[in-house]
Structures are given as C-alpha cells and as structure tokens.
N, C-alpha and C. Protein backbone atom coordinates (compact mmCIF):
# COMPACT_ATOMS: atom_id res chain seq x y z
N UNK A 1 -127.63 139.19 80.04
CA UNK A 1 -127.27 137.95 79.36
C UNK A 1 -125.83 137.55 79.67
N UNK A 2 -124.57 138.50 80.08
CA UNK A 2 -123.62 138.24 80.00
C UNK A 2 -123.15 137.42 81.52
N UNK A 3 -124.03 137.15 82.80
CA UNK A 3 -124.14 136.69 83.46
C UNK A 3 -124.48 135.14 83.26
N UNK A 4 -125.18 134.69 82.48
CA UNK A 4 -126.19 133.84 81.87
C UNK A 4 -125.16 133.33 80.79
N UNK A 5 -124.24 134.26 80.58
CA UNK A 5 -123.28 133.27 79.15
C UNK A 5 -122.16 132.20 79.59
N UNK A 6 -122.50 131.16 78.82
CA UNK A 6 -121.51 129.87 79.07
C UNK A 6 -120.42 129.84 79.47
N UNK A 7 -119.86 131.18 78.31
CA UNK A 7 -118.57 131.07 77.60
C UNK A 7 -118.09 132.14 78.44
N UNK A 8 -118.63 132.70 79.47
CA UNK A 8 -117.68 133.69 80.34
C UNK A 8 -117.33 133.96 81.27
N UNK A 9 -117.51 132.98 82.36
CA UNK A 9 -116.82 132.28 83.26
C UNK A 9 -115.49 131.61 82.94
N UNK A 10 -115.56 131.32 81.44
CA UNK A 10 -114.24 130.41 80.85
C UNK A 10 -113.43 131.41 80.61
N UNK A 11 -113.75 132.43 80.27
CA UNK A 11 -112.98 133.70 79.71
C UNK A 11 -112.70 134.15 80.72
N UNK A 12 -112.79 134.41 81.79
CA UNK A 12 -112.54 134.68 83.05
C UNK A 12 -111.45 134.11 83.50
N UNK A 13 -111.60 132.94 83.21
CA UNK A 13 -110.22 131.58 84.25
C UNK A 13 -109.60 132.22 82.87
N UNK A 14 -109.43 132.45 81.62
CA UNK A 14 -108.29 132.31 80.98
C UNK A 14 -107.62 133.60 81.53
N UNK A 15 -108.10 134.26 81.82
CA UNK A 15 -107.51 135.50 82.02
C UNK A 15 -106.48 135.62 83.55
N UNK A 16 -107.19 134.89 84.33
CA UNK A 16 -106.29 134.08 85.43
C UNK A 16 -104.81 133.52 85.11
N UNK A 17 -105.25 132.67 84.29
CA UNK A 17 -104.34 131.77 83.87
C UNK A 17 -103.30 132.10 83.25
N UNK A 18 -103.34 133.21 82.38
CA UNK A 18 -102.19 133.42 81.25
C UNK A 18 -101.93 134.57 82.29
N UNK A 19 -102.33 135.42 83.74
CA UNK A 19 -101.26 135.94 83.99
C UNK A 19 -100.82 134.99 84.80
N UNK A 20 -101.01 133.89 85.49
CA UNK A 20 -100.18 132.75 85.97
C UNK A 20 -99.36 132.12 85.10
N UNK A 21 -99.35 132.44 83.50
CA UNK A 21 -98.42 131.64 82.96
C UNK A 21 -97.21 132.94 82.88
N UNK A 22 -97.90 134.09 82.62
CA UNK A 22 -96.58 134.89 82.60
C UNK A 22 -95.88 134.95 83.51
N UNK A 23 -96.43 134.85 85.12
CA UNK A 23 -95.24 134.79 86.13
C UNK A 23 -94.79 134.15 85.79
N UNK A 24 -94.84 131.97 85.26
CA UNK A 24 -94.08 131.64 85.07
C UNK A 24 -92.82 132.30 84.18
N UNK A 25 -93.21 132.63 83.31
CA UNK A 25 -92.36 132.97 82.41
C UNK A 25 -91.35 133.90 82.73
N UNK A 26 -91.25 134.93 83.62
CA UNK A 26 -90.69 135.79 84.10
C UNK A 26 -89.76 134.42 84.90
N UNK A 27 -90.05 134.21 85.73
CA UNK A 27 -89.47 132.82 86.45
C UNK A 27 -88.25 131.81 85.98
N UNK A 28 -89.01 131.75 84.38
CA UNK A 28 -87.84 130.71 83.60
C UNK A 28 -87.16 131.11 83.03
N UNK A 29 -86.93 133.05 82.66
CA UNK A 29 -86.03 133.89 82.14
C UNK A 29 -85.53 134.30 83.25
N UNK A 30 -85.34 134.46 84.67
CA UNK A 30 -84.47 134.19 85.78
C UNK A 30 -83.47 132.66 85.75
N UNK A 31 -84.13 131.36 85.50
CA UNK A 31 -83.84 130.91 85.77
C UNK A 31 -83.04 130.18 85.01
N UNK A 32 -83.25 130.68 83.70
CA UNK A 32 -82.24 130.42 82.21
C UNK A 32 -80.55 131.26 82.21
N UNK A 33 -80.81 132.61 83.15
CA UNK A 33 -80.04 133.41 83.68
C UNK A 33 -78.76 132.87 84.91
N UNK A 34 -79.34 132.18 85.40
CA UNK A 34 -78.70 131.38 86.68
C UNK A 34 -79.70 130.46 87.34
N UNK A 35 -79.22 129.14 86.01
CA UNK A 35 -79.61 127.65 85.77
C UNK A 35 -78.91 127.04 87.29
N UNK A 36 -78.06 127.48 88.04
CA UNK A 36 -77.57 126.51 89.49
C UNK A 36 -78.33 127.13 90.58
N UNK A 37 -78.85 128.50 90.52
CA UNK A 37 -79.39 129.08 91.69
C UNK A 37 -80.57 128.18 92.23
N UNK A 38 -80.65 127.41 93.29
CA UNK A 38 -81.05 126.65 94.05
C UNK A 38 -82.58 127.50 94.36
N UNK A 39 -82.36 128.36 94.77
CA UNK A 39 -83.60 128.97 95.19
C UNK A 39 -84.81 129.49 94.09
N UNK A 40 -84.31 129.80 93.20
CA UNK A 40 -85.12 129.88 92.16
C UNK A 40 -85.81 128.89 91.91
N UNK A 41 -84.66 127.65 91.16
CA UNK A 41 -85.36 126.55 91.20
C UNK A 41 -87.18 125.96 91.81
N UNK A 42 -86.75 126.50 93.20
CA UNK A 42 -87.51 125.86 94.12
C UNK A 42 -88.72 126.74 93.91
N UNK A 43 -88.70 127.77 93.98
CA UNK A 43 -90.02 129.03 93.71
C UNK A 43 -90.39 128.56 92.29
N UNK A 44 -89.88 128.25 91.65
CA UNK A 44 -90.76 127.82 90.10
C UNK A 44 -91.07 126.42 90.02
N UNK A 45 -90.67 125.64 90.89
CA UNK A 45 -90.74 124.54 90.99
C UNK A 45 -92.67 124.52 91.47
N UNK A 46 -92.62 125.22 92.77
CA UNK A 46 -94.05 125.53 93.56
C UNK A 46 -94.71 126.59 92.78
N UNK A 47 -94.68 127.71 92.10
CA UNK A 47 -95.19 128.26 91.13
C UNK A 47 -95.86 127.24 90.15
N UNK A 48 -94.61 126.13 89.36
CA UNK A 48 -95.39 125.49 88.49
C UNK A 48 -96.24 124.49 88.91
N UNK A 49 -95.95 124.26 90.26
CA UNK A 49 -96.90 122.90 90.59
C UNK A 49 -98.39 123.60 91.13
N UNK A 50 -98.61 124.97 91.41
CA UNK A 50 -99.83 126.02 91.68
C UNK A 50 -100.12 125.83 89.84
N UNK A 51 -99.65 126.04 89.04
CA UNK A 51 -100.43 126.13 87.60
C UNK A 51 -100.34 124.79 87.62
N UNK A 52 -100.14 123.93 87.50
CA UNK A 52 -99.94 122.69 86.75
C UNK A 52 -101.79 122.32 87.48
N UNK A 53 -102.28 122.35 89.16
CA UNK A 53 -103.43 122.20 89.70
C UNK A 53 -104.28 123.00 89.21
N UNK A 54 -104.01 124.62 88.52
CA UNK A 54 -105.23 125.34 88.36
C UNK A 54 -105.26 124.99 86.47
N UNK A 55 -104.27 124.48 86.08
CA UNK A 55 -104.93 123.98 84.54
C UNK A 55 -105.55 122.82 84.44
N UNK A 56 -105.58 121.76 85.56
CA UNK A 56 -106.01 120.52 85.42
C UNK A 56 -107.77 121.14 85.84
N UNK A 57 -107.56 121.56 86.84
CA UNK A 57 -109.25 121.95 87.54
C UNK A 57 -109.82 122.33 86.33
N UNK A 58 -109.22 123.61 85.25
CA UNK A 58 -109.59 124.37 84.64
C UNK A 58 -110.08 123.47 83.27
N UNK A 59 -109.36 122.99 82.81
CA UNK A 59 -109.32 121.42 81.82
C UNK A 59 -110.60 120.39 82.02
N UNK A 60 -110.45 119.87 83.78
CA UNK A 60 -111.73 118.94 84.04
C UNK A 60 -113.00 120.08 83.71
N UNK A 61 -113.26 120.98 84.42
CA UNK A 61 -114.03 121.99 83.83
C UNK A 61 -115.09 121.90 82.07
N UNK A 62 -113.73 122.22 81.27
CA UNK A 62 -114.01 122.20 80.14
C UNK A 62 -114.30 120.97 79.53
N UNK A 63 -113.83 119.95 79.66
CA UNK A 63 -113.73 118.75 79.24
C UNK A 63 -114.92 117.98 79.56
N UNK A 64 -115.26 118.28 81.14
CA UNK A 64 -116.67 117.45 81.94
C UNK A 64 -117.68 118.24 81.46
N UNK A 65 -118.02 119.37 81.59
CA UNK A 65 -118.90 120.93 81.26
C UNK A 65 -119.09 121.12 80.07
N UNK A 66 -118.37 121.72 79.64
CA UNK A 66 -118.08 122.65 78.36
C UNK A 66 -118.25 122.09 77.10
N UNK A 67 -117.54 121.26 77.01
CA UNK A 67 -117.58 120.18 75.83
C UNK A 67 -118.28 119.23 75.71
N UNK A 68 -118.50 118.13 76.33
CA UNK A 68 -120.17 117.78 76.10
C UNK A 68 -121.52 118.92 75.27
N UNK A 69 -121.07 120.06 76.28
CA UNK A 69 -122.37 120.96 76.03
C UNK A 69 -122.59 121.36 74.29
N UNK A 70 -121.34 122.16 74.46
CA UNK A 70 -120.97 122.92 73.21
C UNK A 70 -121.60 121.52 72.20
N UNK A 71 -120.93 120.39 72.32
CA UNK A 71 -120.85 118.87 71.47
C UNK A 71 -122.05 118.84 70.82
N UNK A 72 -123.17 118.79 72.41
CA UNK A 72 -124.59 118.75 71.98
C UNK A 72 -125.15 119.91 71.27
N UNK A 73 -124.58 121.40 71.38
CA UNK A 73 -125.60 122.38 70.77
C UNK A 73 -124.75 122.70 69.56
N UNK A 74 -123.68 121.74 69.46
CA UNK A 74 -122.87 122.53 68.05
C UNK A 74 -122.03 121.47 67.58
N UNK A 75 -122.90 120.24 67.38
CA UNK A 75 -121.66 119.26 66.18
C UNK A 75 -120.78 119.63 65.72
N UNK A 76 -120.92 120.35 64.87
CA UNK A 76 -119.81 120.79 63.66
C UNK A 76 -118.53 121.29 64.78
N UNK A 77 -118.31 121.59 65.86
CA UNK A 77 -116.94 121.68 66.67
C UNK A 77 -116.79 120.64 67.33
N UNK A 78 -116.79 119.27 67.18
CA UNK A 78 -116.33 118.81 67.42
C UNK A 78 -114.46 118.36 67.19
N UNK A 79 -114.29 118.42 66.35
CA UNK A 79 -112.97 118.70 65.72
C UNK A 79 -111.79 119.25 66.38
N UNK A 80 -112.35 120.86 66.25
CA UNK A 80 -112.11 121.81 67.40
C UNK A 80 -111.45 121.47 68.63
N UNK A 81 -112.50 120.68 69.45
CA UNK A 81 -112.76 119.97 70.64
C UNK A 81 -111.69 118.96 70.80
N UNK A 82 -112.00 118.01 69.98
CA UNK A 82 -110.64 116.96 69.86
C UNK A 82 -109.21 118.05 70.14
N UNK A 83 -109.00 118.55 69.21
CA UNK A 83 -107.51 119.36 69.26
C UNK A 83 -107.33 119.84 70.33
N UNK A 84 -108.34 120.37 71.11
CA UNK A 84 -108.27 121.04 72.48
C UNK A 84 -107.83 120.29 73.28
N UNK A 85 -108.56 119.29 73.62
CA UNK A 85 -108.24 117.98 74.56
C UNK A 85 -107.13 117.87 74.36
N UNK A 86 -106.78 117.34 72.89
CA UNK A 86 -105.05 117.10 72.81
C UNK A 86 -103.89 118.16 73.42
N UNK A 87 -104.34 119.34 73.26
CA UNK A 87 -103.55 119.81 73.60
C UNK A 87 -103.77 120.30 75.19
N UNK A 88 -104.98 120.22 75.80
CA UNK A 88 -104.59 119.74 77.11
C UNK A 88 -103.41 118.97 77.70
N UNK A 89 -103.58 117.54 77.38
CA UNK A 89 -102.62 116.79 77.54
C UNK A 89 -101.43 117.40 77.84
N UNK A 90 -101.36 117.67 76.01
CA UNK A 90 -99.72 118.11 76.04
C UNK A 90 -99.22 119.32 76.99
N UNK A 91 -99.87 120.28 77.57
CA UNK A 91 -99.52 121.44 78.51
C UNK A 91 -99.87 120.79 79.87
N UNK A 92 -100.76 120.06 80.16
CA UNK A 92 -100.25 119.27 81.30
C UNK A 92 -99.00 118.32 81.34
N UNK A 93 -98.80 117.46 80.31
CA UNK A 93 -97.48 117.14 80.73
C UNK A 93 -96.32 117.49 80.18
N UNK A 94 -96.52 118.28 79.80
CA UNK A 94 -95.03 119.64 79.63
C UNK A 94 -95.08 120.19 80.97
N UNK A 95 -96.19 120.81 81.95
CA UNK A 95 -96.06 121.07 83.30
C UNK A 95 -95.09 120.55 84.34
N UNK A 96 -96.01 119.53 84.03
CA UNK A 96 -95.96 118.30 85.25
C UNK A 96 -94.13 117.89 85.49
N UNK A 97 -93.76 117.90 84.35
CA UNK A 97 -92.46 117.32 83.48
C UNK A 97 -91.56 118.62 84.34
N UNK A 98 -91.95 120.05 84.17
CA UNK A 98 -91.25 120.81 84.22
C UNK A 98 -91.10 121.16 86.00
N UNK A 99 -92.35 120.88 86.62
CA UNK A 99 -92.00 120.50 88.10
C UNK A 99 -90.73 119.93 88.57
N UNK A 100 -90.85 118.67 87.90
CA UNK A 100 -90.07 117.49 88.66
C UNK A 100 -88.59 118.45 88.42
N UNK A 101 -88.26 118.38 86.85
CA UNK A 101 -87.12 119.30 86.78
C UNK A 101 -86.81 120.17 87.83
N UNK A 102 -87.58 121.42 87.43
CA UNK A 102 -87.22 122.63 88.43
C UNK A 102 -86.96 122.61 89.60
N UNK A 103 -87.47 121.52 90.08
CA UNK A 103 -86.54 120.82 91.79
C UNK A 103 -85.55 119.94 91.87
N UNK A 104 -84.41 119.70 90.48
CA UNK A 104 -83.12 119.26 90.40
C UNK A 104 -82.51 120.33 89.57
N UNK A 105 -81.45 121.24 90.38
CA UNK A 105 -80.60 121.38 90.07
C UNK A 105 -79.71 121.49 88.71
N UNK A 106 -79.56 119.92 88.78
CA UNK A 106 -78.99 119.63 87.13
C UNK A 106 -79.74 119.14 86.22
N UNK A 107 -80.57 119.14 86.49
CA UNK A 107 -81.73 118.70 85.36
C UNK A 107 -82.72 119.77 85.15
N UNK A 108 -82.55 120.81 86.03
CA UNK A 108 -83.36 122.24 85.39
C UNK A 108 -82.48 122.82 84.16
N UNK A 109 -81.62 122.72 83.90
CA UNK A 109 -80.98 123.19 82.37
C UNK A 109 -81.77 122.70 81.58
N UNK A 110 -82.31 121.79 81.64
CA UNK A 110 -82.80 120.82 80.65
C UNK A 110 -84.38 121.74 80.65
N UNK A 111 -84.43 122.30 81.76
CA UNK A 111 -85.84 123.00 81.39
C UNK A 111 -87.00 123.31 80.30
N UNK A 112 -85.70 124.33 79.65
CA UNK A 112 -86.11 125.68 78.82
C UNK A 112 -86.43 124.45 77.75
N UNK A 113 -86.02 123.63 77.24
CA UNK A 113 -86.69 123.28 75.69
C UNK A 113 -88.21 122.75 75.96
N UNK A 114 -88.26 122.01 76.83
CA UNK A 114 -89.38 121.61 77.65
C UNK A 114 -90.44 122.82 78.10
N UNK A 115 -90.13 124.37 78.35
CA UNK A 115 -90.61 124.79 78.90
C UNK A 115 -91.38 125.71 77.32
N UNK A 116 -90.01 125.78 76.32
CA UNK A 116 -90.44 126.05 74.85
C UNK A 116 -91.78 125.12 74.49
N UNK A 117 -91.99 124.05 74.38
CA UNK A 117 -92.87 123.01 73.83
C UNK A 117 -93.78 123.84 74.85
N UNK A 118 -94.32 123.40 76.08
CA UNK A 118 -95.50 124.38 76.98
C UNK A 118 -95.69 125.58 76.12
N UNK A 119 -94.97 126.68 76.55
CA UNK A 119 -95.26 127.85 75.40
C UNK A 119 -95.77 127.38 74.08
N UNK A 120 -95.51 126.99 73.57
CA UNK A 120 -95.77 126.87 71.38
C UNK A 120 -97.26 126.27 72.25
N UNK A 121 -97.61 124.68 72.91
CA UNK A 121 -98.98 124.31 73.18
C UNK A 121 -100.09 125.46 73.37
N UNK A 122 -99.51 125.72 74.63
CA UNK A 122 -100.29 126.99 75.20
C UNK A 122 -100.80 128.52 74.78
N UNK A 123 -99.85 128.66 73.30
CA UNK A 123 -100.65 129.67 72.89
C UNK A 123 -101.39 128.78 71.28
N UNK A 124 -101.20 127.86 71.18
CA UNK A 124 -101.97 126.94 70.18
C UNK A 124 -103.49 126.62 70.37
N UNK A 125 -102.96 126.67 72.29
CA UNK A 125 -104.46 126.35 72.81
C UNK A 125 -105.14 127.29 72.74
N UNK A 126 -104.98 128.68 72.99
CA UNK A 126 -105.47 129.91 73.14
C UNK A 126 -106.44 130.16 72.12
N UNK A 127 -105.50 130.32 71.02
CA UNK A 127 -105.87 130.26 69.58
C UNK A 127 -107.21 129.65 69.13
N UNK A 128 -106.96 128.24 69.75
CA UNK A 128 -107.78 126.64 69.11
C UNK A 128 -109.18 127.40 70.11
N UNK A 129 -108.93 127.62 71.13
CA UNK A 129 -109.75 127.67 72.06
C UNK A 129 -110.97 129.27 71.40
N UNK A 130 -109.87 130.70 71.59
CA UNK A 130 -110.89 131.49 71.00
C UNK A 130 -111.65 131.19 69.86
N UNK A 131 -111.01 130.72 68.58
CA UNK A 131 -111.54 130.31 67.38
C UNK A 131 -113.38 129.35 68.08
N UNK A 132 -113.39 128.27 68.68
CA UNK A 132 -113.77 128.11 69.20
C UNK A 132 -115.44 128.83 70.11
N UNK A 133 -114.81 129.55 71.37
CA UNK A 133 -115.37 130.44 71.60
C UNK A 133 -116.35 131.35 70.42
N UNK A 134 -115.38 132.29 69.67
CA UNK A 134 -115.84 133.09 68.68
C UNK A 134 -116.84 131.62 67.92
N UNK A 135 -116.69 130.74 67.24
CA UNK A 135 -117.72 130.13 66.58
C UNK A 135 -119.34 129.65 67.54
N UNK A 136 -118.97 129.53 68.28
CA UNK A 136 -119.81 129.18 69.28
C UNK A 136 -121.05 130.85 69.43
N UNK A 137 -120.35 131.15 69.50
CA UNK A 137 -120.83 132.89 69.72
C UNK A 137 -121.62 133.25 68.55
N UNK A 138 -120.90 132.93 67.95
CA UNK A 138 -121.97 133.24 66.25
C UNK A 138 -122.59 132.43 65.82
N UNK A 139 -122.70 131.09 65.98
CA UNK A 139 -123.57 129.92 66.03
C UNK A 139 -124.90 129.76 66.74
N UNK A 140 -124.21 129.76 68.27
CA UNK A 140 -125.62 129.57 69.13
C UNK A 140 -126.24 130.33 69.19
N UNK A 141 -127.85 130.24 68.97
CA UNK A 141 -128.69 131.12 69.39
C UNK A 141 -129.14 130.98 71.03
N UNK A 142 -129.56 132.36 71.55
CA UNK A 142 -129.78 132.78 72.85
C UNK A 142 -130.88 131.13 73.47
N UNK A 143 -131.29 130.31 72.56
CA UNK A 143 -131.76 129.53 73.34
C UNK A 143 -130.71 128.87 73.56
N UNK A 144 -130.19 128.21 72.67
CA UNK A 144 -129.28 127.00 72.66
C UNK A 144 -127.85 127.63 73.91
N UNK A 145 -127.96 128.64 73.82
CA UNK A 145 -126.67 129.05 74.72
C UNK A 145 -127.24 129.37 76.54
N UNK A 146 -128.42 129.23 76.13
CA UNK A 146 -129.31 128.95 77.55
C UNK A 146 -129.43 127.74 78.12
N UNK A 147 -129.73 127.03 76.90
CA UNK A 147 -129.64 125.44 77.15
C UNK A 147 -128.36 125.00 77.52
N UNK A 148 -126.83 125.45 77.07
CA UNK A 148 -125.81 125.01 77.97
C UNK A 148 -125.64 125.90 78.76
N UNK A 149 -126.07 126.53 79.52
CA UNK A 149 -125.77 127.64 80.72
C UNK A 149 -126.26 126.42 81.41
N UNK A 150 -127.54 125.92 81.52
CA UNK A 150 -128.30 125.12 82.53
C UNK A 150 -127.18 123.75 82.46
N UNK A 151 -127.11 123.30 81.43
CA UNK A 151 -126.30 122.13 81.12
C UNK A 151 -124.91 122.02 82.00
N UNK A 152 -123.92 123.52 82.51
CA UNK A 152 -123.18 123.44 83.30
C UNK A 152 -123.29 123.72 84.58
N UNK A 153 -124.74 124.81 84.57
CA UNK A 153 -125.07 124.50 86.33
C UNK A 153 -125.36 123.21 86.59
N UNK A 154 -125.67 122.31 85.90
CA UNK A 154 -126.05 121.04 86.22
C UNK A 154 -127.30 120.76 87.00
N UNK A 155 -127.76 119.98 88.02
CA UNK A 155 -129.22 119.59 88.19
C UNK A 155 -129.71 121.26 89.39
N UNK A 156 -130.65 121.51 89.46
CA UNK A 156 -130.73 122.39 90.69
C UNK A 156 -131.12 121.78 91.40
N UNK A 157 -130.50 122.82 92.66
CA UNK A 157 -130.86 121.92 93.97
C UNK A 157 -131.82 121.85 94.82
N UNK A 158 -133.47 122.32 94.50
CA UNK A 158 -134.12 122.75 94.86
C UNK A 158 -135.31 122.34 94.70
C-alpha cells in the first residue's frame, strides 16, 4: 500500500527539501558572518535560485494534484488547504526576494530579516502541511486514498 499512497511521494520531496533548506541556512549563517564577501553571496544567490525552482515544481505539484484531490475526498480540509497555498506564496516570495538580494553586495545585509520571515513561513508550512497529511491519514479510507492515488497519476496511457 505504501507504494500506492498519495501522501508519500510528498513526504519524500519534503524530505529533499528541508535538507535543501538547511544548506541554505548554513549559507546565510556564513553569510551574516561576512555580509561583503562577494563569493558567498554568489553561491547562495544560485543555491537559492536551485530552491526557489524545486519549491515552485513542488507547490505546482500540490496545488494542481494534491489539493483538488484531497478537496474532493476530504471537504472538511479545505481550510487547511487555503493556509497552505498562502503560505506557498509567502516562501516563494521571500525566496525569490532573497535571490535578487544575495547577488548585491549591499543589499545582502538586508538579507537575514527577509531570510527570518522564509524560516517562521516554512516551518508554519511544515506544521500546516503534516497536520494535514496526519488528518488525511486518519480520515481516508483505503478506497478514497485509492481514488486520489489514480486522481494524481492522472489519465493512463494505455
């Protein structure tokens, strides 16, 4: 069944992801250290613009896939769902934001509060997201969680 489950392929990319966010993080405690070092800059600059592409993919994912599905086999998270989305947003453009920075110089000081807001989102999302997960898990029954397995393979091709 655990092949066959919705929800673990998603658990998979998160697990990707948050150690791609900790490199960042290692990255922006270098770079809080020596805010003029040019070269740093530039490695977190391309670091964040590699996460900023694998949270958007990861996001369309959930957003096109996931949520619809869940929507249809589990009303009552919708709510949930909303907050998620929102806070998509907001960790994409706390990203995006923190790119442009990290490739000026004098405007990477300005980073870290910017890079604070990402952090507080991103483990909000985590949170919003397992809560989530876990309800889903104890909700759906093995049909209904069959029914969105098919729902994200989408049509077959055959």
């Amino acid at each position: 069944m655990a092949d066959d489950d919705p929800l673990h392929a998603f658990e998979a990319d998160h697990v990707e992801l948050n150690d791609d966010v900790i490199e960042v993080v290692v990255m922006v405690e270098a770079m809080a250290r020596m805010p003029h070092d040019r070269g740093i800059g530039v490695r977190l600059a391309d670091r964040l613009a590699t996460l900023r592409d694998d949270l958007v993919m990861h996001f369309v994912r959930e957003e096109e896939a996931l949520f619809p599905g869940l929507s249809a086999e589990l009303p009552s998270a919708s709510d949930a769902i909303a907050e998620l989305i929102a806070l998509h947003d907001e960790i994409c453009a706390t990203v995006a934001r923190m790119v442009h920075m990290a490739e000026v110089p004098d405007r990477s000081v300005g980073l870290i509060p910017v890079f604070n807001r990402f952090e507080t989102a991103y483990i909000k999302h985590a949170q919003a997201e397992r809560a989530l997960f876990e309800l889903a898990a104890a909700r759906l029954t093995p049909v209904e969680r069959s029914a969105l397995a098919t729902k994200l393979r989408g049509p077959s091709s055959g």
